[in-house]
C-alpha atoms as a PDB file:
ATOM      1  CA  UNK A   1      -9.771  44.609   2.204  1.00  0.00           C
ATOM      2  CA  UNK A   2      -9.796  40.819   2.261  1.00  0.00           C
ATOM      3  CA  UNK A   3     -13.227  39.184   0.389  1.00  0.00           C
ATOM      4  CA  UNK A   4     -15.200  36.636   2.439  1.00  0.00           C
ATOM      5  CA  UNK A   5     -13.901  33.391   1.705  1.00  0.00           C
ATOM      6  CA  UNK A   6     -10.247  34.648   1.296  1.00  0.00           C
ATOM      7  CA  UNK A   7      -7.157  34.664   3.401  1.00  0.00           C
ATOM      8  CA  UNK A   8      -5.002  37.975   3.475  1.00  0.00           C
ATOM      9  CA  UNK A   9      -2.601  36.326   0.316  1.00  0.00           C
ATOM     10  CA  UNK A  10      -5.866  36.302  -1.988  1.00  0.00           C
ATOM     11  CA  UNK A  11      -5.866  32.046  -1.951  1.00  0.00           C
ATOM     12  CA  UNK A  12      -8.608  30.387  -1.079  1.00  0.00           C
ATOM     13  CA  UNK A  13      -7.934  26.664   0.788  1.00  0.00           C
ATOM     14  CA  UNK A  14      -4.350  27.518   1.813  1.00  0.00           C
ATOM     15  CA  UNK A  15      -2.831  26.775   5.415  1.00  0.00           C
ATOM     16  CA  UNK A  16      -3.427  30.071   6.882  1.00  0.00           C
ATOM     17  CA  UNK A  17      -7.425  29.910   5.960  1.00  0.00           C
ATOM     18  CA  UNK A  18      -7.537  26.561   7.988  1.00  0.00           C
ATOM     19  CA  UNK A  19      -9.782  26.913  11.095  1.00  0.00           C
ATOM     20  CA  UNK A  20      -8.976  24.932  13.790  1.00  0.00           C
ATOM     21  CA  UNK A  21     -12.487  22.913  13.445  1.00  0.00           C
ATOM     22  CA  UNK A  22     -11.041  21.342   9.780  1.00  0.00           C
ATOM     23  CA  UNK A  23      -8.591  19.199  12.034  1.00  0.00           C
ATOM     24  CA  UNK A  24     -10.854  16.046  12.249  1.00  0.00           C
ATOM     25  CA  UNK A  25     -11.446  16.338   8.490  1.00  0.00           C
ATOM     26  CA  UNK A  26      -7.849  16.585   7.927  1.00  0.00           C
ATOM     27  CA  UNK A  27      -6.655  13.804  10.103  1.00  0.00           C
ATOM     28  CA  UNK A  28      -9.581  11.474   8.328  1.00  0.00           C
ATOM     29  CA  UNK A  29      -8.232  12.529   4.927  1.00  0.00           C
ATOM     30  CA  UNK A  30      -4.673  12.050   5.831  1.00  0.00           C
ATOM     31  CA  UNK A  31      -6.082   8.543   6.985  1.00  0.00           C
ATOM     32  CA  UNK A  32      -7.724   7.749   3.673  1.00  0.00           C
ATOM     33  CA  UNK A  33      -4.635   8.529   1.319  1.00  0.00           C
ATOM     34  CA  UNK A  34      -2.562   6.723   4.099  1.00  0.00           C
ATOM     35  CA  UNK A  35      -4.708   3.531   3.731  1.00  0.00           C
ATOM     36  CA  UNK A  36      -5.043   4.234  -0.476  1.00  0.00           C
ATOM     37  CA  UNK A  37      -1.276   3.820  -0.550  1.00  0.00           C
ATOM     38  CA  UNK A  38      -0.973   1.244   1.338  1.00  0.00           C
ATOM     39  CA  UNK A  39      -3.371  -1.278  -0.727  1.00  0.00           C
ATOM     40  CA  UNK A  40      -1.568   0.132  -4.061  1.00  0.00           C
ATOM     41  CA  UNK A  41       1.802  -0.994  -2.176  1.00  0.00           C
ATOM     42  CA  UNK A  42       0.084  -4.221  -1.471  1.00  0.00           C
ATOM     43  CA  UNK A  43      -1.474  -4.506  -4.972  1.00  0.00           C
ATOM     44  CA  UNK A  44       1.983  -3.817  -6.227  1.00  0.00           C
ATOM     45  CA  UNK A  45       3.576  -6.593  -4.038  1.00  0.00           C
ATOM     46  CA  UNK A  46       1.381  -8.919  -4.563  1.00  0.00           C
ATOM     47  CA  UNK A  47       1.770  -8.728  -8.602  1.00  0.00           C
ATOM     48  CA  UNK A  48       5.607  -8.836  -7.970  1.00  0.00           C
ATOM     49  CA  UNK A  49       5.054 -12.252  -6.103  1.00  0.00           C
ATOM     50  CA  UNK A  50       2.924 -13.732  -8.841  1.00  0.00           C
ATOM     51  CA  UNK A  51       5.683 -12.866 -11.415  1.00  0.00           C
ATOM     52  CA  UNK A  52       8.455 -14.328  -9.032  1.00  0.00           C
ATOM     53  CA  UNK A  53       6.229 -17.663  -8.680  1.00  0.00           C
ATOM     54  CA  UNK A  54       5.604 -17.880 -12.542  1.00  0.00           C
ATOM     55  CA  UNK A  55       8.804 -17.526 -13.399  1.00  0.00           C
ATOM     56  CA  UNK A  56      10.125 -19.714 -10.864  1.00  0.00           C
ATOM     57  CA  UNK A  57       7.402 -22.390 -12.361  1.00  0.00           C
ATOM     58  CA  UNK A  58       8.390 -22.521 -15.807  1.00  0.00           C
ATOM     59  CA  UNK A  59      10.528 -24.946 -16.674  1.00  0.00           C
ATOM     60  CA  UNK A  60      14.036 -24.134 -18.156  1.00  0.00           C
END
């Protein structure tokens, strides 16, 4: 016997429990964590650049 909000492994939230009305929350959330990353990788550059341009401004 499975329990209401289960899948047949016992797990609640795993792939197989997934109904196929979830896919427009998934593709937002994919979305989100793709655009999180990117403005880390951004933040990330940009710190690397102001490093490079200090560095580069001292003089030797």
């Amino acid at each position: 016997m499975v329990q209401k909000g289960l899948n047949s492994t016992g797990k609640v939230g795993s792939a197989e429990a997934l109904l196929p009305s979830n896919e427009p929350v998934l593709r937002l959330a994919r979305l989100i964590g793709r655009q999180i990353a990117r403005e880390q990788f951004e933040r990330q550059d940009s710190r690397e650049r102001k490093l490079i341009r200090q560095k580069s401004s001292k003089p030797t």
